[in-house]
C-alpha atoms as a PDB file:
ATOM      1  CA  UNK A   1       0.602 -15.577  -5.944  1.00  0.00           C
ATOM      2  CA  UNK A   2      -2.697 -14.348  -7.314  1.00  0.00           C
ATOM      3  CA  UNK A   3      -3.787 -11.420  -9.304  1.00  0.00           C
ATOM      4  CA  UNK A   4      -5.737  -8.406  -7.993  1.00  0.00           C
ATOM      5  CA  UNK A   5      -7.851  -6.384  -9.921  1.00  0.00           C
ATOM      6  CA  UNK A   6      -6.750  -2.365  -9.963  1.00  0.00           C
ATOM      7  CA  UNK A   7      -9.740  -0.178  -9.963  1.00  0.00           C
ATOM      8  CA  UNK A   8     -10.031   3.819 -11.076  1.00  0.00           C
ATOM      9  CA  UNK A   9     -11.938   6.218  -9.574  1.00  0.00           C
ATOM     10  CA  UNK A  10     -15.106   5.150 -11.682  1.00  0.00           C
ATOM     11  CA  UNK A  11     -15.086   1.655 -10.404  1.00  0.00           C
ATOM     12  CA  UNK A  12     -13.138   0.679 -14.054  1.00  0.00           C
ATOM     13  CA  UNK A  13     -11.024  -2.230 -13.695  1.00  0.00           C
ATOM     14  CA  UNK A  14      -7.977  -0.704 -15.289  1.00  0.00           C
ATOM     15  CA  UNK A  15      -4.930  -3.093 -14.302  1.00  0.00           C
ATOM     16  CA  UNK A  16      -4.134  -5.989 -12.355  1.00  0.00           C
ATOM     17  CA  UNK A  17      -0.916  -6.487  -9.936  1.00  0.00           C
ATOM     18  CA  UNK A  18       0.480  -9.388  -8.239  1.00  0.00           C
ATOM     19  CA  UNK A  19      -1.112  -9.448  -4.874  1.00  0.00           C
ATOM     20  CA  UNK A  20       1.120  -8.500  -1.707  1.00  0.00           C
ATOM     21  CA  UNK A  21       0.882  -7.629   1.764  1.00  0.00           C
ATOM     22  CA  UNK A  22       4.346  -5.220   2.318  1.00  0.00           C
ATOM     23  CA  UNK A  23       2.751  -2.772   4.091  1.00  0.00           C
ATOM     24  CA  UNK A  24       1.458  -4.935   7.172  1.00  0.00           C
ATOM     25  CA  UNK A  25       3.477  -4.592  10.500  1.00  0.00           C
ATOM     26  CA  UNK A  26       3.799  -7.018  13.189  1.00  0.00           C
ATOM     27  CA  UNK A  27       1.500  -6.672  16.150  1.00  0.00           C
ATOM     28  CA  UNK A  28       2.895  -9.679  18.310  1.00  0.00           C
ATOM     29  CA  UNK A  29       1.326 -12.095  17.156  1.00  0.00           C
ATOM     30  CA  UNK A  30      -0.118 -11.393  13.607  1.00  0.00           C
ATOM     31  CA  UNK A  31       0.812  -9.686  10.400  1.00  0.00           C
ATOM     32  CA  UNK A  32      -1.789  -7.073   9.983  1.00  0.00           C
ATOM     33  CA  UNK A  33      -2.585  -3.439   8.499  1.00  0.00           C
ATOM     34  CA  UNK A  34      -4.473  -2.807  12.115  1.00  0.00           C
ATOM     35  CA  UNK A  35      -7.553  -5.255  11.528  1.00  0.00           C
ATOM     36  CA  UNK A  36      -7.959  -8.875  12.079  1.00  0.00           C
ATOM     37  CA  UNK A  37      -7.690 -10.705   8.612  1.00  0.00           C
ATOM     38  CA  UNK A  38      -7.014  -7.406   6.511  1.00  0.00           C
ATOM     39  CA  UNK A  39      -3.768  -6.912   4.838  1.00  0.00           C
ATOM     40  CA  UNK A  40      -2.249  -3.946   2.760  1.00  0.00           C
ATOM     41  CA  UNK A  41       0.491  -3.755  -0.011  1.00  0.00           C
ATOM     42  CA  UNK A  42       1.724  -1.066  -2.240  1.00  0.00           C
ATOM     43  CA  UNK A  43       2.962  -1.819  -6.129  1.00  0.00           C
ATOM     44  CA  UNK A  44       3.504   0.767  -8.923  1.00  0.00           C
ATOM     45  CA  UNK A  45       2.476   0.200 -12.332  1.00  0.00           C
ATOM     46  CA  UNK A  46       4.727   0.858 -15.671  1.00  0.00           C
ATOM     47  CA  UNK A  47       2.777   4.454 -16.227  1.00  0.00           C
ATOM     48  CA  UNK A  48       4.171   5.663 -12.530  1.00  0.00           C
ATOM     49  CA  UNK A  49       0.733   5.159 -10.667  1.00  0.00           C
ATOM     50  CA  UNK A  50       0.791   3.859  -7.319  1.00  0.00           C
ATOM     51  CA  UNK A  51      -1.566   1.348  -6.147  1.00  0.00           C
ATOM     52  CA  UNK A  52      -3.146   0.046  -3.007  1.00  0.00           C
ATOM     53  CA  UNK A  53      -3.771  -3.315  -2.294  1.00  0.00           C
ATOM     54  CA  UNK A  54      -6.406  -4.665   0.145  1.00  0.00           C
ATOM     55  CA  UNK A  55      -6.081  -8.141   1.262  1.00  0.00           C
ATOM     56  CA  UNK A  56      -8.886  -9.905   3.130  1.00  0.00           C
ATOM     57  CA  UNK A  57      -8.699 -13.294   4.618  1.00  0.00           C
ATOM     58  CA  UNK A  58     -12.710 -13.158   5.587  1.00  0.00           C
ATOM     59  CA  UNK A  59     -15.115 -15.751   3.517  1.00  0.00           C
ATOM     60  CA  UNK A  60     -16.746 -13.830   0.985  1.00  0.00           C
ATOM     61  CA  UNK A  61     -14.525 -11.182   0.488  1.00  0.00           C
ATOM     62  CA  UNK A  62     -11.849 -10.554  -2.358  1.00  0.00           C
ATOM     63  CA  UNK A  63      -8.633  -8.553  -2.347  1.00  0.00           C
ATOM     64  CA  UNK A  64      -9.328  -5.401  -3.944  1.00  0.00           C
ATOM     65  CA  UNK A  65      -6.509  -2.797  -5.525  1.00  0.00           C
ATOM     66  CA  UNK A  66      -7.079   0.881  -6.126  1.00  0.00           C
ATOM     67  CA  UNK A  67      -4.971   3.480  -7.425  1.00  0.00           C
ATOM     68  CA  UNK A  68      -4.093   5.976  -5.137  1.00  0.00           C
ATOM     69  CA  UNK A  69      -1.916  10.169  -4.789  1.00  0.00           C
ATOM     70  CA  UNK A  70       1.862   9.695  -4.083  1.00  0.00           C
ATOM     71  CA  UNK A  71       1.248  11.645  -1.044  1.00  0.00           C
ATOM     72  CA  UNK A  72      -1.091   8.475  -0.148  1.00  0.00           C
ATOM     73  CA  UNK A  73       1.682   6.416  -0.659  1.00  0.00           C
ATOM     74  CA  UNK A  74       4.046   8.099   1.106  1.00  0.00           C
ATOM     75  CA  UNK A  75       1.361   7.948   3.813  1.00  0.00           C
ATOM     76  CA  UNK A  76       0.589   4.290   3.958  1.00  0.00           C
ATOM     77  CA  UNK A  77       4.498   2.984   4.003  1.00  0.00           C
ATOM     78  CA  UNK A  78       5.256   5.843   6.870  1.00  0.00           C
ATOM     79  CA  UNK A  79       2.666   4.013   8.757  1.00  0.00           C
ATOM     80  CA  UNK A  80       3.992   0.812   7.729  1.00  0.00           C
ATOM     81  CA  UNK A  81       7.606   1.497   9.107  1.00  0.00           C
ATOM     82  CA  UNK A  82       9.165  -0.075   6.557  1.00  0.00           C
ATOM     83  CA  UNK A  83      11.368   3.049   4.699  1.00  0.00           C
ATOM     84  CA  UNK A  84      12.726   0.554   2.206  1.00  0.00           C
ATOM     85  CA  UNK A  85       9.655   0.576   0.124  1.00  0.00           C
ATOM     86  CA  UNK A  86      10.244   4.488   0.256  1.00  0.00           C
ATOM     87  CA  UNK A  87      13.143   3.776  -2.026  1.00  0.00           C
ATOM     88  CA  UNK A  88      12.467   0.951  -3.956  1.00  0.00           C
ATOM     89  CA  UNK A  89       9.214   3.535  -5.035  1.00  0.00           C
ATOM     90  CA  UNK A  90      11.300   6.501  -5.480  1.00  0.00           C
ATOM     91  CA  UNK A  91       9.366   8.558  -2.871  1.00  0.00           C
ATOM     92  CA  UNK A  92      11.824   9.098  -0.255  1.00  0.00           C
ATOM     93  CA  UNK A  93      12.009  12.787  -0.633  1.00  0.00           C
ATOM     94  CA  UNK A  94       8.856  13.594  -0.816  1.00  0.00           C
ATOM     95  CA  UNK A  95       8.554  11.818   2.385  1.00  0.00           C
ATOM     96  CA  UNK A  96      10.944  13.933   3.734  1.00  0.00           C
ATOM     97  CA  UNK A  97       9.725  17.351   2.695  1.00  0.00           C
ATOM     98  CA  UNK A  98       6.664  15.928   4.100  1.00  0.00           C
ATOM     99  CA  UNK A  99       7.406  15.589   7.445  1.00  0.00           C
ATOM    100  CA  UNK A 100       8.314  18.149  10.369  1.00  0.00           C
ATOM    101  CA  UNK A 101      11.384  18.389  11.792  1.00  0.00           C
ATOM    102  CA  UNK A 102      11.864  17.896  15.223  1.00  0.00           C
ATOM    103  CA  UNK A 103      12.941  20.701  17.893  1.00  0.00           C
ATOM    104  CA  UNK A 104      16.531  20.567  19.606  1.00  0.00           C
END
């Protein structure tokens, strides 16, 4: 796998994580995020920060990381459908007091 550099909100290259693409879902025939060639993954550095991975498979592009809110996170692997990354990132309950209960 390759590296990804993790940039702050100043454009600082302040980490770099081990590229991945967790987040994508299936559409039938492709892994995606929701666009053609672009890919998302979620990773956690030591200090508790979450991070956001773009993935690109376009010429002339590189994979790009940012670092992103837990709410984010909780966000992006909703959308994902994948709940395990909810607990392997510890963010199950605030996923849960995040969302709206359904009527009876």
């Amino acid at each position: 796998m390759s590296k990804v550099n993790v940039y702050d909100e100043e454009g600082q290259v302040i980490a770099r994580v081990e590229y991945n693409d967790n987040l994508d879902k299936w559409d039938g025939h492709n892994f995606t995020n929701g666009e053609v060639g672009r890919h998302e993954g979620i990773t956690q550095l030591v200090d508790g920060r979450y991070v956001l991975i773009h993935g690109t498979q376009w010429e002339g592009e590189s994979n790009t990381a940012e670092i992103i809110s837990k709410e984010r996170a909780v966000q992006r692997i909703l959308a994902s459908e994948d709940d395990e990354l909810l607990d392997k990132y510890g963010l199950r309950e605030l996923a849960e007091k995040s969302l709206i209960e359904e009527a009876e």
